[in-house]
PDB file of N, CA and C in Angstrom:
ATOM      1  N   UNK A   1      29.960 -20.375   3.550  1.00  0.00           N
ATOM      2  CA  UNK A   1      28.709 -20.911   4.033  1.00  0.00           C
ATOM      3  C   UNK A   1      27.726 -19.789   4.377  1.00  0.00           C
ATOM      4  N   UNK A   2      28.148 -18.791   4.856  1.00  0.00           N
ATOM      5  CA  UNK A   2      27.434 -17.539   5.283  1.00  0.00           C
ATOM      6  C   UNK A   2      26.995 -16.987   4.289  1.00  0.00           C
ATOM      7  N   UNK A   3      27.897 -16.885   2.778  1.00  0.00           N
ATOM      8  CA  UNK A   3      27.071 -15.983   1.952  1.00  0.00           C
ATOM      9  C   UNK A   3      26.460 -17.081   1.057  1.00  0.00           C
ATOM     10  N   UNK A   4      26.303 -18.242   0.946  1.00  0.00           N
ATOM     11  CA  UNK A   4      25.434 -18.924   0.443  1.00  0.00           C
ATOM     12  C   UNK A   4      23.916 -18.758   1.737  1.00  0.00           C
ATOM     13  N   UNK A   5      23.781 -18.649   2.737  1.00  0.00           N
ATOM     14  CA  UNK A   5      22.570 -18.521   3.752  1.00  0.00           C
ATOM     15  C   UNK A   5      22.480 -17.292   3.270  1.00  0.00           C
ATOM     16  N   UNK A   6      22.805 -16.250   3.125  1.00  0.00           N
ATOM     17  CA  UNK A   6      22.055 -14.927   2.481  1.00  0.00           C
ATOM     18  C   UNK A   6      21.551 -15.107   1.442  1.00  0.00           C
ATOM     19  N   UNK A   7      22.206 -15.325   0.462  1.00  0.00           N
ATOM     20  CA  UNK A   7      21.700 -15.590  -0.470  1.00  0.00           C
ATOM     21  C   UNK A   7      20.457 -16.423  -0.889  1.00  0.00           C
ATOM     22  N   UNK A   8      20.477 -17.750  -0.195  1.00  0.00           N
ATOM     23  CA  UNK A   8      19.325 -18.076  -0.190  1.00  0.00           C
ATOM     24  C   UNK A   8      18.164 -17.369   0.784  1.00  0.00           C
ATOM     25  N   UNK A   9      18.673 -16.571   1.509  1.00  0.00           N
ATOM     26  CA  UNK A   9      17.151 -15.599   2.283  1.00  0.00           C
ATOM     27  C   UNK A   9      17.001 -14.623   1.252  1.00  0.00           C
ATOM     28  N   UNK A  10      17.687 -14.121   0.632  1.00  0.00           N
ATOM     29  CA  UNK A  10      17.386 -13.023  -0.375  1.00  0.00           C
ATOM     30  C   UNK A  10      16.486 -13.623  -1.143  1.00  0.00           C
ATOM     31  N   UNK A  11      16.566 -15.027  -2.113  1.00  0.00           N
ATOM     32  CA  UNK A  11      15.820 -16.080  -2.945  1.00  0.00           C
ATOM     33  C   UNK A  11      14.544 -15.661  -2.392  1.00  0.00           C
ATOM     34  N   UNK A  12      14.267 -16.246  -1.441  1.00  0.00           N
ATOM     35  CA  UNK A  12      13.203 -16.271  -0.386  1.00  0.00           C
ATOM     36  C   UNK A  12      12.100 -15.906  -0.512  1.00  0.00           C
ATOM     37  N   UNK A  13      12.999 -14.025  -0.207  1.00  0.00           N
ATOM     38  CA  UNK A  13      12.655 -13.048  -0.180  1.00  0.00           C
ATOM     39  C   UNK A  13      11.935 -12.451  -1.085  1.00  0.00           C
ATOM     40  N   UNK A  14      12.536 -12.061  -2.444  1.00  0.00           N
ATOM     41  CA  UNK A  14      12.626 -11.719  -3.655  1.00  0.00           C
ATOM     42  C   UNK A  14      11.615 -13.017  -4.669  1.00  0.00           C
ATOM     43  N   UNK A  15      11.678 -14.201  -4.458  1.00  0.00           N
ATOM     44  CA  UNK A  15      10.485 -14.804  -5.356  1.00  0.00           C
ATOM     45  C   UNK A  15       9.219 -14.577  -5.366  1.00  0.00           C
ATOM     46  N   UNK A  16       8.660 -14.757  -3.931  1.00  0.00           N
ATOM     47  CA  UNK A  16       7.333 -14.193  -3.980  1.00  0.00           C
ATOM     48  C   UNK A  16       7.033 -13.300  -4.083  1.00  0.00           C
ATOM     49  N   UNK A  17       7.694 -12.100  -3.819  1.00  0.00           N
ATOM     50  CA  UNK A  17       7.039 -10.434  -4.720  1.00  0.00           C
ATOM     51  C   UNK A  17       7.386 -10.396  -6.339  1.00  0.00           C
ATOM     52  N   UNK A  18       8.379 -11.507  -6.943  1.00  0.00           N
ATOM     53  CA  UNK A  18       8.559 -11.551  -8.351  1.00  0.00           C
ATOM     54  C   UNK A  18       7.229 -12.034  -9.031  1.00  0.00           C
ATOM     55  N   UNK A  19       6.764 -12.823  -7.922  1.00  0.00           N
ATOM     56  CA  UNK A  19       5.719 -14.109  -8.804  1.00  0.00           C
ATOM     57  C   UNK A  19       4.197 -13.861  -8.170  1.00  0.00           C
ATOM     58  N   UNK A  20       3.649 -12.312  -7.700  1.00  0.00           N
ATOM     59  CA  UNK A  20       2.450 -11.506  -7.407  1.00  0.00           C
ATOM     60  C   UNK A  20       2.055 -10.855  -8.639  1.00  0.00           C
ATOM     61  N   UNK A  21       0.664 -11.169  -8.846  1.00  0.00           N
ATOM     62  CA  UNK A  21       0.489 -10.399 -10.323  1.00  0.00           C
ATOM     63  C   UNK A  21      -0.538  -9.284  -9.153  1.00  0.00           C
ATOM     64  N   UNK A  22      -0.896  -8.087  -9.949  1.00  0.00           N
ATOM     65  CA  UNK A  22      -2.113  -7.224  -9.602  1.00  0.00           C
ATOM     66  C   UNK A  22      -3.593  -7.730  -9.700  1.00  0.00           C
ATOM     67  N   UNK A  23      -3.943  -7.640  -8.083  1.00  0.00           N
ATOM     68  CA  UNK A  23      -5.482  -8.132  -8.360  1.00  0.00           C
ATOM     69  C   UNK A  23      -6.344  -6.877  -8.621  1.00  0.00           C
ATOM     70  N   UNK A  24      -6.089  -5.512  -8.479  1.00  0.00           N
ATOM     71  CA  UNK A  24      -6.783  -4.646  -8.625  1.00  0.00           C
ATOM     72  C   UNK A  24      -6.868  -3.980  -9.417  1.00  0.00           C
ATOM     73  N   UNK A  25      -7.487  -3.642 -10.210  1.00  0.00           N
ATOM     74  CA  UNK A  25      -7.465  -2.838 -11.633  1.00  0.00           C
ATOM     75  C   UNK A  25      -7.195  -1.553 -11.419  1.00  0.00           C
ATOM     76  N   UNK A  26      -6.747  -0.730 -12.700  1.00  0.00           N
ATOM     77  CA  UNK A  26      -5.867   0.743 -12.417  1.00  0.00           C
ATOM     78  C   UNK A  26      -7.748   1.295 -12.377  1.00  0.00           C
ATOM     79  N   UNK A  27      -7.624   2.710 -11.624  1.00  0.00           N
ATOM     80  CA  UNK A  27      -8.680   3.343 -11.467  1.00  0.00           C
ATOM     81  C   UNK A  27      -9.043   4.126 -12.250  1.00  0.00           C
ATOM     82  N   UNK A  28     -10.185   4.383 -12.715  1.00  0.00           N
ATOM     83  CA  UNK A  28     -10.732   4.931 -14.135  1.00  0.00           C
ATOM     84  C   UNK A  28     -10.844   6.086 -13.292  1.00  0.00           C
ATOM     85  N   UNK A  29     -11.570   7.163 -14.334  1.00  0.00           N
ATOM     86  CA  UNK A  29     -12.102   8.270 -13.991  1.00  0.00           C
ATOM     87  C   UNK A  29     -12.994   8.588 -14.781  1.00  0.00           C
ATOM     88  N   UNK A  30     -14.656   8.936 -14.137  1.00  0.00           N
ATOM     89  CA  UNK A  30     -15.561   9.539 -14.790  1.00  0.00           C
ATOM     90  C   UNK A  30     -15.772  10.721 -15.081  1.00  0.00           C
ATOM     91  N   UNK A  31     -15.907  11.715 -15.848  1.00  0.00           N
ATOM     92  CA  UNK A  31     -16.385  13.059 -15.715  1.00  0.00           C
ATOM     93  C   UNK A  31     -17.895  13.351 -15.479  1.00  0.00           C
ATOM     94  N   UNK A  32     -18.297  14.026 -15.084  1.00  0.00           N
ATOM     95  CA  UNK A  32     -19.406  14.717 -14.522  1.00  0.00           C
ATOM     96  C   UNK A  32     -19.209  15.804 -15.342  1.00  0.00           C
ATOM     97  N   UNK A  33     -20.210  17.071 -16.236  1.00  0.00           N
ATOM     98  CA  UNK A  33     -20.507  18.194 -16.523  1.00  0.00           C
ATOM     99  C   UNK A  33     -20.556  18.863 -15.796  1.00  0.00           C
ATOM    100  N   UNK A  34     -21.412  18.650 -14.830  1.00  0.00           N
ATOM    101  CA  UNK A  34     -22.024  19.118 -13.669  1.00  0.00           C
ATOM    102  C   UNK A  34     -22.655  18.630 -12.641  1.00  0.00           C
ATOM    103  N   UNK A  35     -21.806  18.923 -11.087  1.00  0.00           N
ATOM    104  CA  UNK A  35     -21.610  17.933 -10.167  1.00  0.00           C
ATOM    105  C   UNK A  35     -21.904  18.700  -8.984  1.00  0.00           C
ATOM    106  N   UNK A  36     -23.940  18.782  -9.438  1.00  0.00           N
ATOM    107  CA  UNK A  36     -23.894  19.408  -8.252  1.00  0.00           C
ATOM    108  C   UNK A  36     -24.563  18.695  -7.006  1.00  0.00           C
ATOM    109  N   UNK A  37     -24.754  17.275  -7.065  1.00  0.00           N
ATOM    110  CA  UNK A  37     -25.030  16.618  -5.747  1.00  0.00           C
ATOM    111  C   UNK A  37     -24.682  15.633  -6.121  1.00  0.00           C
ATOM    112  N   UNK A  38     -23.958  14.272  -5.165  1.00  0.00           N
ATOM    113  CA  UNK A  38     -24.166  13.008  -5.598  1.00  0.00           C
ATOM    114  C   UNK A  38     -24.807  11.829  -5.966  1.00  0.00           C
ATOM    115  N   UNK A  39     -24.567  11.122  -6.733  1.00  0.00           N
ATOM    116  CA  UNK A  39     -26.052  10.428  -7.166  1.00  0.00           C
ATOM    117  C   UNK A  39     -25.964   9.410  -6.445  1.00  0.00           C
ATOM    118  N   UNK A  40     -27.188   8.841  -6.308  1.00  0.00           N
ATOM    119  CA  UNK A  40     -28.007   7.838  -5.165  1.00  0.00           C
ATOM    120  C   UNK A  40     -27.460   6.386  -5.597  1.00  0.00           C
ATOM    121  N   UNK A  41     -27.029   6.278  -6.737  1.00  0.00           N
ATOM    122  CA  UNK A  41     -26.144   5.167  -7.262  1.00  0.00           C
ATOM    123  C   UNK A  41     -24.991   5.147  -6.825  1.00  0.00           C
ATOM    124  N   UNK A  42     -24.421   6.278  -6.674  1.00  0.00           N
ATOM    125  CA  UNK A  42     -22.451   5.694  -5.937  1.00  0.00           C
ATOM    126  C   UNK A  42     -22.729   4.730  -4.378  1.00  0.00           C
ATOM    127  N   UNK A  43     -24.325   4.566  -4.146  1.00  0.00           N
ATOM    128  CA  UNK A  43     -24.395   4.029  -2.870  1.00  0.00           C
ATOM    129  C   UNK A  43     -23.814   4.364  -1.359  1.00  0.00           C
ATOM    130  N   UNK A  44     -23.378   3.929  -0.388  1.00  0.00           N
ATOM    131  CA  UNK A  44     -23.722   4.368   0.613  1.00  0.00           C
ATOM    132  C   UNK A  44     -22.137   4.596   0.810  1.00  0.00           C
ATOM    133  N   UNK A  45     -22.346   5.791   1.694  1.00  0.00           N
ATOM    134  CA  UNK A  45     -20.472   6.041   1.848  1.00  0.00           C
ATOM    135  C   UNK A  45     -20.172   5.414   2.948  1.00  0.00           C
ATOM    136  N   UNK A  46     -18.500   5.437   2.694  1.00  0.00           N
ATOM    137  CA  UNK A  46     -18.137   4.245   3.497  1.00  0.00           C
ATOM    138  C   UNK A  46     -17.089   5.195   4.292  1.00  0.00           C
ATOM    139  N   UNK A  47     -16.903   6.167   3.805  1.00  0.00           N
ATOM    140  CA  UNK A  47     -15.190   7.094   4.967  1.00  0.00           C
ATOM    141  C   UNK A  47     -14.985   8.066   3.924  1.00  0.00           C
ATOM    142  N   UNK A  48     -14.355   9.343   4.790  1.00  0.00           N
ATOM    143  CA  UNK A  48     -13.939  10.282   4.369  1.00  0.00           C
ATOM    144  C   UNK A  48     -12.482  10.593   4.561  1.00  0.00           C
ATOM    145  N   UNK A  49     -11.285  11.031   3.915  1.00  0.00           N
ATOM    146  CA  UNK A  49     -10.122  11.433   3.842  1.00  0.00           C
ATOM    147  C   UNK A  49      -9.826  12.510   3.751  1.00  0.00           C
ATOM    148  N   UNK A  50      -8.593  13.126   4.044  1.00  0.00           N
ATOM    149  CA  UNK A  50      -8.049  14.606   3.685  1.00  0.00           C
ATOM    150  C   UNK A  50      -6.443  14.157   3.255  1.00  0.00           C
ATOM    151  N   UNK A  51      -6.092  14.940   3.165  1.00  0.00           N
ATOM    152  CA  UNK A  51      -4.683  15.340   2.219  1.00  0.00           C
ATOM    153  C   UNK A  51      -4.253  16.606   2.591  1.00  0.00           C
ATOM    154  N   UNK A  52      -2.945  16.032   3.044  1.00  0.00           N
ATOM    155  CA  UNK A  52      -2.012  17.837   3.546  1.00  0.00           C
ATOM    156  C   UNK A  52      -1.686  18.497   2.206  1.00  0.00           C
ATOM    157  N   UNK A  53      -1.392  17.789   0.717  1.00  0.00           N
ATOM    158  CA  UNK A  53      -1.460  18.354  -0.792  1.00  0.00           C
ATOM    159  C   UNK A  53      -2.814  19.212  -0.937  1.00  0.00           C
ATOM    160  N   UNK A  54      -3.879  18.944  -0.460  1.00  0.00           N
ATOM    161  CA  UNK A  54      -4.860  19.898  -0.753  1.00  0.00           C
ATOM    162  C   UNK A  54      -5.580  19.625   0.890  1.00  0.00           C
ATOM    163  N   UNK A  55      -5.756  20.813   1.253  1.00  0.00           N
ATOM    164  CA  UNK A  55      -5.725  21.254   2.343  1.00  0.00           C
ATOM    165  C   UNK A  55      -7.565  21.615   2.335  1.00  0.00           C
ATOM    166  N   UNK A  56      -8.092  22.374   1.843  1.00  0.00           N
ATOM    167  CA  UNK A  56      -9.488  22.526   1.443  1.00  0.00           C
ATOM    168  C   UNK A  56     -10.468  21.646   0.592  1.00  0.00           C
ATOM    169  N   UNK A  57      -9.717  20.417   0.727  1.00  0.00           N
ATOM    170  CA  UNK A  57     -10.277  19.279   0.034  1.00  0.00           C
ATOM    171  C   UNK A  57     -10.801  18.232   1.166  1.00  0.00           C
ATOM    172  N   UNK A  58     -11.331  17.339   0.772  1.00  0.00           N
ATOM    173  CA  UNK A  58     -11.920  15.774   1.220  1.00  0.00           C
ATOM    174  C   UNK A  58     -12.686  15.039   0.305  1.00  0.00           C
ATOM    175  N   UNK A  59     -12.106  13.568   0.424  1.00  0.00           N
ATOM    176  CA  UNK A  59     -12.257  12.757  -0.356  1.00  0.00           C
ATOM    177  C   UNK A  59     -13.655  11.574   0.185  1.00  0.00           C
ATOM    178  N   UNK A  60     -14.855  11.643  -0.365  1.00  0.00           N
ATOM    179  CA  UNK A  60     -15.672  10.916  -0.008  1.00  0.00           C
ATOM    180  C   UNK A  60     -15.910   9.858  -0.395  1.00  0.00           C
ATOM    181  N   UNK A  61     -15.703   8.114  -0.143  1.00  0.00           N
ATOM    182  CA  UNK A  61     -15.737   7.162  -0.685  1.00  0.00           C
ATOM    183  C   UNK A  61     -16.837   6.456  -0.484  1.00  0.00           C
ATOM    184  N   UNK A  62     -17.391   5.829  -1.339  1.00  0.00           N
ATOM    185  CA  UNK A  62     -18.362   5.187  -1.721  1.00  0.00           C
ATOM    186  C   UNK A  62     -18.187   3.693  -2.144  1.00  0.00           C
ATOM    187  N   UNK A  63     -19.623   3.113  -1.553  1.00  0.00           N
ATOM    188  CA  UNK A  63     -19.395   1.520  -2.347  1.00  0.00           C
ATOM    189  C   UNK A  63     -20.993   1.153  -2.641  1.00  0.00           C
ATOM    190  N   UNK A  64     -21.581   0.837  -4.164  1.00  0.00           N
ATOM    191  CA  UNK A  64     -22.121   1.067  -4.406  1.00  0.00           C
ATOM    192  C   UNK A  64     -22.907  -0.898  -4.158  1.00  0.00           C
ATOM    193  N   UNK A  65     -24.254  -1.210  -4.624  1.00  0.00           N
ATOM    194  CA  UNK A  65     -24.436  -2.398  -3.920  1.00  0.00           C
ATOM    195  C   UNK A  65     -23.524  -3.745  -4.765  1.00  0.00           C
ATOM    196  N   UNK A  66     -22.771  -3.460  -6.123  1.00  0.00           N
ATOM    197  CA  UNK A  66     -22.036  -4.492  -6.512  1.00  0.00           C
ATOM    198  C   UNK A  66     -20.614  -4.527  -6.393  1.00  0.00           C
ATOM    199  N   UNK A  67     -20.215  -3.527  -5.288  1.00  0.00           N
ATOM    200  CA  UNK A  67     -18.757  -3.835  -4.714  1.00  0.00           C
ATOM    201  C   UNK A  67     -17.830  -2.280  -5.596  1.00  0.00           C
ATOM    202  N   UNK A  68     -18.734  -1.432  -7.039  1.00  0.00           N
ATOM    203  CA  UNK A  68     -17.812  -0.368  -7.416  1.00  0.00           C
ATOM    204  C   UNK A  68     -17.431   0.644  -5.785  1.00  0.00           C
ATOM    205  N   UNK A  69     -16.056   0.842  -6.098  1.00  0.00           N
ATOM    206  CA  UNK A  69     -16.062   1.745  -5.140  1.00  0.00           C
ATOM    207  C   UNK A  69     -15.912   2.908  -5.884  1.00  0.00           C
ATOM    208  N   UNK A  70     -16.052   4.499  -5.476  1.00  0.00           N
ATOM    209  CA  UNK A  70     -16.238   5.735  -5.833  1.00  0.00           C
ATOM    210  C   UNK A  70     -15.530   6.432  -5.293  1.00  0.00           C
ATOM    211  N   UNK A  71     -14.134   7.439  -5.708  1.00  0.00           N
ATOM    212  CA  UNK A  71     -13.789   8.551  -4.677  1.00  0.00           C
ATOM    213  C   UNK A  71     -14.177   9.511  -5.581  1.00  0.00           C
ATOM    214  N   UNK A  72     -15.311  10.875  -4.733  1.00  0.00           N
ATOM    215  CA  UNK A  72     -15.730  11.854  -4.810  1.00  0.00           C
ATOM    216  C   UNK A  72     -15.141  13.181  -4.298  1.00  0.00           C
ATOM    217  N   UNK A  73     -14.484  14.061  -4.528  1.00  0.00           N
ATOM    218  CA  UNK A  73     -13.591  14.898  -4.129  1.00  0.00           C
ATOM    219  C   UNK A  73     -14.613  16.472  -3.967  1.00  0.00           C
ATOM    220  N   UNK A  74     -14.738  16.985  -2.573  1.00  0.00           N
ATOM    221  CA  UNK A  74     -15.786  17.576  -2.538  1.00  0.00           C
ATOM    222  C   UNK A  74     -14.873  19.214  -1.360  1.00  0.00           C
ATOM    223  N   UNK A  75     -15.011  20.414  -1.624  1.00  0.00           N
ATOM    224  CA  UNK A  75     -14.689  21.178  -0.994  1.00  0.00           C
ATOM    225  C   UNK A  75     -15.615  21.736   0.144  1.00  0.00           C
ATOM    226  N   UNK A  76     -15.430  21.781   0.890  1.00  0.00           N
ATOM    227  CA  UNK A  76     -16.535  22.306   2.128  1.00  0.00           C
ATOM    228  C   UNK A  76     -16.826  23.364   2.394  1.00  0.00           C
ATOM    229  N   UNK A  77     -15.197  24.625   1.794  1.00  0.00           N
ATOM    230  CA  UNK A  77     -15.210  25.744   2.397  1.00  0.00           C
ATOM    231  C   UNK A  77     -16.306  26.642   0.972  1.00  0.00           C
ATOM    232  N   UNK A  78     -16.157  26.256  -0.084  1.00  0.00           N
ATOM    233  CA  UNK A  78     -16.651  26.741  -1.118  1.00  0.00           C
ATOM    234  C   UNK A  78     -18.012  26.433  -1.793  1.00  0.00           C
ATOM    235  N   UNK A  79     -18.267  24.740  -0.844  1.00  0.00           N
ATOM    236  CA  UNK A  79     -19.394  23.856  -1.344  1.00  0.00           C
ATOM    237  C   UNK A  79     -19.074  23.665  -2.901  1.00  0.00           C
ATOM    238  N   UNK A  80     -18.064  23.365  -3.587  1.00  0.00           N
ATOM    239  CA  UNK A  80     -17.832  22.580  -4.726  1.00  0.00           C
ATOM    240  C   UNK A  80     -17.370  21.129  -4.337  1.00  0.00           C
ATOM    241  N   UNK A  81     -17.991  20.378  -5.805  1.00  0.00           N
ATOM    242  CA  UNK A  81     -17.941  18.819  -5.882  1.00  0.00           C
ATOM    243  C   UNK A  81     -16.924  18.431  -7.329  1.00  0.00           C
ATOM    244  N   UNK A  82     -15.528  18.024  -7.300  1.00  0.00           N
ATOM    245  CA  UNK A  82     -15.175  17.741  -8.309  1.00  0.00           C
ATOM    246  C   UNK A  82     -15.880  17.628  -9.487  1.00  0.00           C
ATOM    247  N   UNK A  83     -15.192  17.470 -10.918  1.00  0.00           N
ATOM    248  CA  UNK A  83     -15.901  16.851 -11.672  1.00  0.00           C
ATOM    249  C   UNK A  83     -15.654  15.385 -11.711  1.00  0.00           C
ATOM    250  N   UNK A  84     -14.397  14.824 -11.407  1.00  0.00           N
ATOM    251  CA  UNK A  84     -13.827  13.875 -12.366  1.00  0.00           C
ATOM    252  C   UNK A  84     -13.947  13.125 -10.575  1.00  0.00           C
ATOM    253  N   UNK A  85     -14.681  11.999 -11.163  1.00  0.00           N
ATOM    254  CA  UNK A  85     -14.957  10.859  -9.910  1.00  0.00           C
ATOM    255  C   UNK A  85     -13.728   9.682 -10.526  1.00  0.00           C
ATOM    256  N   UNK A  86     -12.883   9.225  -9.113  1.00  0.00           N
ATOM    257  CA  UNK A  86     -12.302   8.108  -9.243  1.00  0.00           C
ATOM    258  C   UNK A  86     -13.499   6.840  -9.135  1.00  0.00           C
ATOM    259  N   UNK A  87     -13.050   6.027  -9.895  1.00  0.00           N
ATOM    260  CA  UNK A  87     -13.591   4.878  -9.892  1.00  0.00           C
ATOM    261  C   UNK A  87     -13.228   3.489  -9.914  1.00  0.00           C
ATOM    262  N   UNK A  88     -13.184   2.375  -8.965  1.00  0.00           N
ATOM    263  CA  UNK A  88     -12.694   1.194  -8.715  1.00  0.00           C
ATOM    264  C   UNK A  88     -13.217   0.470  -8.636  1.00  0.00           C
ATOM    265  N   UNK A  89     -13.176  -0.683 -10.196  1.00  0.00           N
ATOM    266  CA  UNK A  89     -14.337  -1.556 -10.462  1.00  0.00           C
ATOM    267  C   UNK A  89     -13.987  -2.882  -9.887  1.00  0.00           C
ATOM    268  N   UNK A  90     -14.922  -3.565  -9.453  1.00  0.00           N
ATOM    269  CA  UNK A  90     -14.794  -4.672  -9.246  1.00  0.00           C
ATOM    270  C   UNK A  90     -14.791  -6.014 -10.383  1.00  0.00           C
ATOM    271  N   UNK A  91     -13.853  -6.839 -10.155  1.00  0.00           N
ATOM    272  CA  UNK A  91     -13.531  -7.900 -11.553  1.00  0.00           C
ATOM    273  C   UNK A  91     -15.069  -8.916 -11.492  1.00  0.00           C
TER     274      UNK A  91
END
């Protein structure tokens, strides 16, 4: 009786993360040539991040007025701006 009640909590458990599809699309990446200020289109930033992997880095996110969001990867100590902008489109 006991390992039929596990078993059915495992069921439970295990169906609804089987039967979740992805609502968010994988994140593109734009290149930039040359990235030397941000443009007035990634819209208004929304938060900044760091990373103990890159230590002289921060990540500036953006949401532009139709919901794209933008991560901009920008160095402070050197004043360089990535090239390659993440990008997260809205469906």
């Amino acid at each position: 009786m006991r390992r039929l009640f596990v078993v059915a909590a495992l069921a439970l458990l295990i169906v609804p993360l089987a039967s979740c599809e992805r609502t968010t699309p994988e994140p593109t990446e734009e290149t930039f040539p040359t990235m030397a200020a941000i443009p007035a289109e990634f819209g208004e930033l929304e938060a900044v991040t760091t990373t103990e992997t890159y230590p002289r880095w921060a990540q500036l996110w953006f949401v532009d007025t139709v919901g794209t969001v933008r991560m901009v990867r920008v160095q402070f100590v050197d004043g360089k701006i990535h090239q390659d902008v993440r990008t997260f489109a809205r469906r």
